[in-house]
Protein backbone atom coordinates (compact mmCIF):
# COMPACT_ATOMS: atom_id res chain seq x y z
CA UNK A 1 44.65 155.05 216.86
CA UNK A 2 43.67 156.93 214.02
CA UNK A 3 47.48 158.42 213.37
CA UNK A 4 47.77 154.24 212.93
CA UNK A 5 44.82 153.59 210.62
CA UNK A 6 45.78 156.14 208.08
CA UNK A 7 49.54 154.95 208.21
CA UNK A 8 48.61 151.37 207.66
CA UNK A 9 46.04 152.78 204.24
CA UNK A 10 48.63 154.72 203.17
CA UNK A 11 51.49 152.64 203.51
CA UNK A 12 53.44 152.21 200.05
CA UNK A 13 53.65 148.59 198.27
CA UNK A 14 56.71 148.47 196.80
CA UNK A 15 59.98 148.23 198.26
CA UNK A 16 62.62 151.07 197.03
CA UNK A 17 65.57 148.89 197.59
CA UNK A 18 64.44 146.12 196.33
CA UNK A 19 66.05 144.46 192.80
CA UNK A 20 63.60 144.67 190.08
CA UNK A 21 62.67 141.04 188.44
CA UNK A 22 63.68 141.74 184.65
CA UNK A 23 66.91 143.65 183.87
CA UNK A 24 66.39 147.53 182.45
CA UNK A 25 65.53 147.84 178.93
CA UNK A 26 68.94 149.32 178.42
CA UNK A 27 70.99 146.15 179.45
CA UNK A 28 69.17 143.95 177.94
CA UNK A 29 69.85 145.12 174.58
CA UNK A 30 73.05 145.51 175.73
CA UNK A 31 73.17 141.86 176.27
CA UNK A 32 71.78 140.82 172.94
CA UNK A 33 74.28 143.35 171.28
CA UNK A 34 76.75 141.78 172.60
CA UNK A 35 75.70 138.08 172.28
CA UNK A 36 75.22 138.68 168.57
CA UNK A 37 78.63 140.56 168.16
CA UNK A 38 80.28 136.99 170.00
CA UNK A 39 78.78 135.01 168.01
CA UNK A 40 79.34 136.42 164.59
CA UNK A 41 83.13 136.89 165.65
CA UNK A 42 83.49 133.28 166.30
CA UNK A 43 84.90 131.28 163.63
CA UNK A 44 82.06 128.84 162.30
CA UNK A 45 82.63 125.16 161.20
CA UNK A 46 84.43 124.56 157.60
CA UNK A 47 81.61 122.81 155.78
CA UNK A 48 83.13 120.30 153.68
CA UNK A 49 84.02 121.51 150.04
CA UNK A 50 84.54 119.95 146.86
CA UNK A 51 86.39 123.25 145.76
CA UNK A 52 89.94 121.88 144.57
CA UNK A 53 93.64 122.64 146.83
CA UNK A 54 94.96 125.66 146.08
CA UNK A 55 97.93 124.02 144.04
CA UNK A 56 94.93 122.15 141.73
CA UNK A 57 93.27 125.45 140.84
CA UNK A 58 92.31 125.50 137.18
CA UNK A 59 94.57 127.21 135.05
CA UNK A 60 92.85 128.49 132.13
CA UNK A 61 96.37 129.45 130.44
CA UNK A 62 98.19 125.55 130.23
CA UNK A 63 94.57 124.23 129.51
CA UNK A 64 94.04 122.35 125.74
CA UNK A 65 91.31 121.36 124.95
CA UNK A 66 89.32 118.42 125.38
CA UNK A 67 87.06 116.67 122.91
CA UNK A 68 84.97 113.74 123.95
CA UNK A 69 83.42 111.20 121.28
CA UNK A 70 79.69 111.20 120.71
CA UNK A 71 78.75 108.17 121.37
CA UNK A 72 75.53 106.11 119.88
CA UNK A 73 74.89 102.96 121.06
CA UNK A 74 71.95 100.49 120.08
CA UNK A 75 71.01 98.01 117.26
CA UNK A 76 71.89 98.47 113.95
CA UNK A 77 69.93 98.43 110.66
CA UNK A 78 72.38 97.78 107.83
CA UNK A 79 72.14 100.17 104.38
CA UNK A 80 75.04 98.77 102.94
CA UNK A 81 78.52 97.56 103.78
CA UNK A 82 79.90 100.42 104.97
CA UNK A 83 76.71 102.69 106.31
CA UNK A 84 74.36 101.26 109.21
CA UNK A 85 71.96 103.15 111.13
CA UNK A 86 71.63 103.56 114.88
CA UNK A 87 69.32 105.48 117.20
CA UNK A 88 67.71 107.17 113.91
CA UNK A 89 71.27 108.74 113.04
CA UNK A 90 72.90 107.09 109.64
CA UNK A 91 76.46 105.93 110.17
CA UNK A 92 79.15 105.41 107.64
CA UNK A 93 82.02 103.30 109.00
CA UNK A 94 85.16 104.72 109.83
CA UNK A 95 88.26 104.10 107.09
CA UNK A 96 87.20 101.47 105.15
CA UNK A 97 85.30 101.71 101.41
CA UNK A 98 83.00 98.78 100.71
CA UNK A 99 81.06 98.18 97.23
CA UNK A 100 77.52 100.57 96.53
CA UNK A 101 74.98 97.88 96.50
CA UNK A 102 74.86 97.90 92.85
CA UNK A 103 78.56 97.08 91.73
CA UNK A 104 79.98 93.76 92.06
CA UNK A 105 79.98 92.09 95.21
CA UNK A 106 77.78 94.97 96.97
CA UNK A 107 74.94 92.62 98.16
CA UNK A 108 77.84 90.34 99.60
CA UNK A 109 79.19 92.90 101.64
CA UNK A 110 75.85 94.07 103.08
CA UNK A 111 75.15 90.50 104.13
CA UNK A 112 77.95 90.25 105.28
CA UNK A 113 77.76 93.26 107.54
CA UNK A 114 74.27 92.16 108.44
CA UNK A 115 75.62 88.75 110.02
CA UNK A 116 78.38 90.76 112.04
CA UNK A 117 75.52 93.19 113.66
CA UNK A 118 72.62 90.26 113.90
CA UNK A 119 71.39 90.47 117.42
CA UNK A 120 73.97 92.93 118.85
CA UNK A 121 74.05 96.67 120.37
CA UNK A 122 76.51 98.18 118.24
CA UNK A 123 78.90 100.51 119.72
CA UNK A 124 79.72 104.06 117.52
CA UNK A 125 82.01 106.92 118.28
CA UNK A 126 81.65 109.07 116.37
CA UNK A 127 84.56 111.14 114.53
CA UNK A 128 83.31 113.42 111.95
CA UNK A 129 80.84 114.02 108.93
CA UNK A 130 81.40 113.30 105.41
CA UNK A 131 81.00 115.09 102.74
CA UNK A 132 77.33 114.34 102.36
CA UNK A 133 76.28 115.33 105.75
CA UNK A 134 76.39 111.46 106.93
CA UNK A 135 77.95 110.80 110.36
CA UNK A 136 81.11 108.89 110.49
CA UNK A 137 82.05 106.33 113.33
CA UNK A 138 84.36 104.05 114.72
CA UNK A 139 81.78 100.83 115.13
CA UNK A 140 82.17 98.39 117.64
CA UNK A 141 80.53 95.10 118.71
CA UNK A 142 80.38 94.23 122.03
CA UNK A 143 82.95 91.71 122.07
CA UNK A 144 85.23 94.94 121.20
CA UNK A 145 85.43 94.12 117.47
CA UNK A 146 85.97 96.85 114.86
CA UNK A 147 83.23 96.48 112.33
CA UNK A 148 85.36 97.85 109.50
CA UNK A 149 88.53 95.73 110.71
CA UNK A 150 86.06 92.80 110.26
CA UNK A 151 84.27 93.39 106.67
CA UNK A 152 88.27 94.56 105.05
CA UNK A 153 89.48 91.05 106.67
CA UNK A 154 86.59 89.15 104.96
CA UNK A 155 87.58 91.09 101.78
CA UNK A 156 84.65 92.79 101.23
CA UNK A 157 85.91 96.55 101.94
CA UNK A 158 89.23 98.29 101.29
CA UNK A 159 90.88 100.95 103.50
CA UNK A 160 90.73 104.20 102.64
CA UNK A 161 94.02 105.60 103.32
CA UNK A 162 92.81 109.39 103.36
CA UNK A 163 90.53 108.74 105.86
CA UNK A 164 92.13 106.08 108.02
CA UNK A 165 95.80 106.94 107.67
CA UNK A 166 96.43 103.04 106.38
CA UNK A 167 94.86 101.94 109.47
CA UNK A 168 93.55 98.70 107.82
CA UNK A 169 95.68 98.46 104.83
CA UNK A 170 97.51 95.34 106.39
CA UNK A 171 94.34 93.32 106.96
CA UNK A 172 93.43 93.70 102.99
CA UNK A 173 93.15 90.19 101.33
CA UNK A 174 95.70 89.56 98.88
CA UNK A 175 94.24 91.11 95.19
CA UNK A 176 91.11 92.71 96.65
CA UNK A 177 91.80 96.13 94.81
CA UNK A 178 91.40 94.25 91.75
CA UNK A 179 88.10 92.83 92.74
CA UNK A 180 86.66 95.75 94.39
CA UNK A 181 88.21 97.77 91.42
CA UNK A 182 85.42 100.78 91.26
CA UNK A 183 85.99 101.14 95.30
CA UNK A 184 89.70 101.49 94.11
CA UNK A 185 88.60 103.96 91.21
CA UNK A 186 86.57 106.03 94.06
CA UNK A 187 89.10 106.21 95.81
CA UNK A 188 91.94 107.51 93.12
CA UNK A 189 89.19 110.03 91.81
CA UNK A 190 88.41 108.03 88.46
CA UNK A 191 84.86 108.76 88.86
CA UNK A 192 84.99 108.30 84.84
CA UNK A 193 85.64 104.27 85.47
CA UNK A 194 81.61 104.68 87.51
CA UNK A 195 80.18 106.85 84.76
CA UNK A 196 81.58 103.94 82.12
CA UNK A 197 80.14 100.97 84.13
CA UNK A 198 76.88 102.53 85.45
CA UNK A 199 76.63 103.37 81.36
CA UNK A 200 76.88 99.70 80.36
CA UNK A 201 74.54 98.43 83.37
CA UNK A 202 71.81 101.07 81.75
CA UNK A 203 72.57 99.06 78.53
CA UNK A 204 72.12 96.12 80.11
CA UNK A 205 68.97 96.42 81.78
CA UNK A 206 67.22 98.24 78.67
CA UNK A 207 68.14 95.54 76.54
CA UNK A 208 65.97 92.78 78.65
């Protein structure tokens, strides 16, 4: 009876051949190990890509380059005939030579420009600066028209070959380089012909 009682106190609580619950250390990490080693060998999904096909890859040695027009776009307030400002930035029209505001028919041609730009949001790309730091532009109005085309057809503005390349020459009004004869002397270099008539219109206006 006893022999019984101290087997029964003594009697171990675990089974030897029993399986344990959670896998050894050692295979477990084995396990991850290897899970992580699958999964980085697998090939993942192409994400898409904007990145061009390998025939459209840029080649740096056939490129040329590529200039786009600054463009200015807004109302216009008109200096004279030939030089509006837009967006703060002065403007002198592209090709064309109209009259300063003080030689003959100078006011006319600033009216005139005035009327063409009344009420619109003039269109500029511009081309270049002048020689006095002013912008120059190709001016459009929204209907497409080319403010300088316009004022030389009205025969208030002459092209200016050196600039234009004779773009407008063949819209000129038949004897307007007669009329607009110290635009023509600008243009030839006879600055002299200015210095002669802004001479007389000192005269003039001393005189009264």
């Amino acid at each position: 009876m006893l022999r019984f009682l101290l087997r029964a106190l003594f009697k171990p609580t675990y089974r030897p051949n029993a399986k344990p619950n959670r896998k050894p250390v050692g295979k477990t990490l084995a396990y991850k190990a290897g899970r992580s080693i699958t999964g980085s060998s697998a090939q993942p999904k192409t994400p898409q890509s904007f990145a061009p096909e390998r025939g459209e890859v840029f080649d740096a040695g056939s490129a040329q380059s590529v200039t786009l027009p600054r463009v200015l776009e807004g109302p216009a307030y008109v200096t004279d005939g030939d030089t509006i400002t837009i967006q703060k930035t002065q403007v002198r029209l592209y090709g064309i030579d109209a009259p300063e505001l003080n030689h003959p028919y100078g006011k006319k041609a600033k009216w005139a420009m005035v009327r063409l730009c009344k009420g619109h949001r003039i269109r500029a790309e511009i081309t270049d600066e002048d020689d006095y730091g002013r912008t120059v532009a190709k001016c459009f109005l929204p209907d497409g028209r080319d403010l300088s085309e316009e004022l030389v057809k009205q025969g208030l503005a002459i092209d200016w070959p050196k600039f234009s390349g004779g773009k407008y020459s063949n819209l000129e009004v038949a004897g307007i380089r007669k009329k607009l004869w110290l635009a023509d002397a600008r243009q030839k270099g006879r600055m002299y012909v200015w210095e002669k008539f802004d001479a007389r219109k000192n005269g003039e206006s001393k005189e009264k």
